[in-house]
C-alpha atoms as a PDB file:
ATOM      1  CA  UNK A   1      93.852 -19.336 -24.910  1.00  0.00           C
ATOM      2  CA  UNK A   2      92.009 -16.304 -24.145  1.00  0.00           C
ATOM      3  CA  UNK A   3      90.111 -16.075 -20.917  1.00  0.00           C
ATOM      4  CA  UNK A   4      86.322 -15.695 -20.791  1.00  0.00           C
ATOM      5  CA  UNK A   5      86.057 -12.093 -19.376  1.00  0.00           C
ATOM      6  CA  UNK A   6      89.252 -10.539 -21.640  1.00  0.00           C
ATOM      7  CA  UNK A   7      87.841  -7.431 -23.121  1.00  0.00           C
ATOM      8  CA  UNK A   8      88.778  -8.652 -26.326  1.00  0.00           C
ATOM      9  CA  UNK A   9      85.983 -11.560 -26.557  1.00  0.00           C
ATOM     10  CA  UNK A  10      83.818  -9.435 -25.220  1.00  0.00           C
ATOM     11  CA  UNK A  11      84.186  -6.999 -27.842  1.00  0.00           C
ATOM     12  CA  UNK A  12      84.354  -9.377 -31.121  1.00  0.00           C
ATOM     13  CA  UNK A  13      81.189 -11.258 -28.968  1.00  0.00           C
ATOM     14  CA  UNK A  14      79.221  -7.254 -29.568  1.00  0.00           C
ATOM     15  CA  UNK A  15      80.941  -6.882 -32.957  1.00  0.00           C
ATOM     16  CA  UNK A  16      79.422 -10.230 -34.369  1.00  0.00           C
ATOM     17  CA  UNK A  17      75.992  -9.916 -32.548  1.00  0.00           C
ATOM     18  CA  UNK A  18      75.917  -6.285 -34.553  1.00  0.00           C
ATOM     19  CA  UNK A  19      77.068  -8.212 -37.970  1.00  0.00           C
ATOM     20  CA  UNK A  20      74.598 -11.012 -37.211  1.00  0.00           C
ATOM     21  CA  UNK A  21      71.124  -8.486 -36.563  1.00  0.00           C
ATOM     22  CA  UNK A  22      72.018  -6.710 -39.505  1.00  0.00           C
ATOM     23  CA  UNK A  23      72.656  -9.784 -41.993  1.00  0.00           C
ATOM     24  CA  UNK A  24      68.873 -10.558 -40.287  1.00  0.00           C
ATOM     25  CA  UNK A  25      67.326  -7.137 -41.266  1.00  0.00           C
ATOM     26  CA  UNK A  26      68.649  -7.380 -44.597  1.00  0.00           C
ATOM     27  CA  UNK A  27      67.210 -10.549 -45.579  1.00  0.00           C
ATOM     28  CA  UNK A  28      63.801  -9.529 -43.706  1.00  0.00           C
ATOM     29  CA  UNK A  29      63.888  -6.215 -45.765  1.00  0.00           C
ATOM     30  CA  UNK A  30      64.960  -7.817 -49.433  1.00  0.00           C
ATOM     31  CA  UNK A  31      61.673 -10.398 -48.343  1.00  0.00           C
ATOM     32  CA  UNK A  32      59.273  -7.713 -48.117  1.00  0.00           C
ATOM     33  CA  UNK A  33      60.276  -6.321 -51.203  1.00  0.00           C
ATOM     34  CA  UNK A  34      60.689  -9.494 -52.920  1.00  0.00           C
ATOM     35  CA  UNK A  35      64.300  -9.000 -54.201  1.00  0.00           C
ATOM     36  CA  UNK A  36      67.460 -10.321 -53.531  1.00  0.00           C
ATOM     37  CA  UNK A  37      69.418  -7.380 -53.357  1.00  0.00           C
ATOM     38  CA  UNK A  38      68.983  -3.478 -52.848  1.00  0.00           C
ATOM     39  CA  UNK A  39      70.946  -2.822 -56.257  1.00  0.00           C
ATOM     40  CA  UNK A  40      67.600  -4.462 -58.019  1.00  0.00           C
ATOM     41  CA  UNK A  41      65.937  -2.172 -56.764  1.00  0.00           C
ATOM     42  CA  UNK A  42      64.272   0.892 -59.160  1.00  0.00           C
ATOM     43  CA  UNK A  43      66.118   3.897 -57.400  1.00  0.00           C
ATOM     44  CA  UNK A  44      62.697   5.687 -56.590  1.00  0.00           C
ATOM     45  CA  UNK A  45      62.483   2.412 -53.955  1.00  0.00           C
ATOM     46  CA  UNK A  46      65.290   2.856 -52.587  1.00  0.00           C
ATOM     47  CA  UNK A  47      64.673   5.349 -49.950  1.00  0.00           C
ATOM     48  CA  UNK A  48      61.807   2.762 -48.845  1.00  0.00           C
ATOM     49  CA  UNK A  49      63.899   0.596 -48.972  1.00  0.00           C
ATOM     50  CA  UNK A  50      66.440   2.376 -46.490  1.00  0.00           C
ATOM     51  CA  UNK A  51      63.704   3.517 -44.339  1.00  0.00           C
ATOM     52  CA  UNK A  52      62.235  -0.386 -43.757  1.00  0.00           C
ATOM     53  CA  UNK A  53      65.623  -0.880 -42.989  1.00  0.00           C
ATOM     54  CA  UNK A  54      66.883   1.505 -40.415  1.00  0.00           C
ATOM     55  CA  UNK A  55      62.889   0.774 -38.697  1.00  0.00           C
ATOM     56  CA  UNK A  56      63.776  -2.803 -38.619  1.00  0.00           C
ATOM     57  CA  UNK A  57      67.397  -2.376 -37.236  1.00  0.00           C
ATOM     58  CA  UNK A  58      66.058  -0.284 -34.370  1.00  0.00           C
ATOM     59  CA  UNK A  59      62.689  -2.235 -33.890  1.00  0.00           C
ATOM     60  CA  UNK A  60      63.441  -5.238 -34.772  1.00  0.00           C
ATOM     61  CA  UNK A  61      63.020  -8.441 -37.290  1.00  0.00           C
ATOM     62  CA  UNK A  62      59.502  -9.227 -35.838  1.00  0.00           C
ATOM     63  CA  UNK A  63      58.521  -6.017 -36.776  1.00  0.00           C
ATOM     64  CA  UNK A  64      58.676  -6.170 -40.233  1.00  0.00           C
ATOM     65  CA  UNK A  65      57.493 -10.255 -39.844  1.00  0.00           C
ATOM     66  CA  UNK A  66      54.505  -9.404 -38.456  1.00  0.00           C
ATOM     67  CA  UNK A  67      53.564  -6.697 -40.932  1.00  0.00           C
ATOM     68  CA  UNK A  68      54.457  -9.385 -43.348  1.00  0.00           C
ATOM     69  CA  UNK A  69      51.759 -11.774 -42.087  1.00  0.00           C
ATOM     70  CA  UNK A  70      49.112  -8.729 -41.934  1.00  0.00           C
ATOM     71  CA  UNK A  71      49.551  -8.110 -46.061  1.00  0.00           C
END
């Protein structure tokens, strides 16, 4: 149906790859905190929250692993 190198796969290929890192740093993040979701969150955590977030996003999931590991 659609060929291999339409511009169209290769952009819903990107779009799902984005979706698919950040579903990743979201569960990494809610880990460290030990919560299943930002909302439970006291709003004075939030911000660390956001900033564990936006470092794992650019860094990366093994980032915030290996920190894990080292606390």
């Amino acid at each position: 149906m659609f060929d291999k190198n339409d511009p169209l796969v290769a952009s819903v290929k990107k779009v799902m790859e984005q979706s698919d890192r950040e579903r990743k740093a979201t569960k990494a993040v809610n880990e460290k905190f030990g919560i299943q979701d930002r909302r439970a969150l006291p709003h004075e955590k939030q911000d660390e929250w956001d900033a564990a977030y936006k470092k794992v996003i650019t860094e990366g999931v093994e980032e915030i692993n290996e920190k894990k590991k080292e606390d």
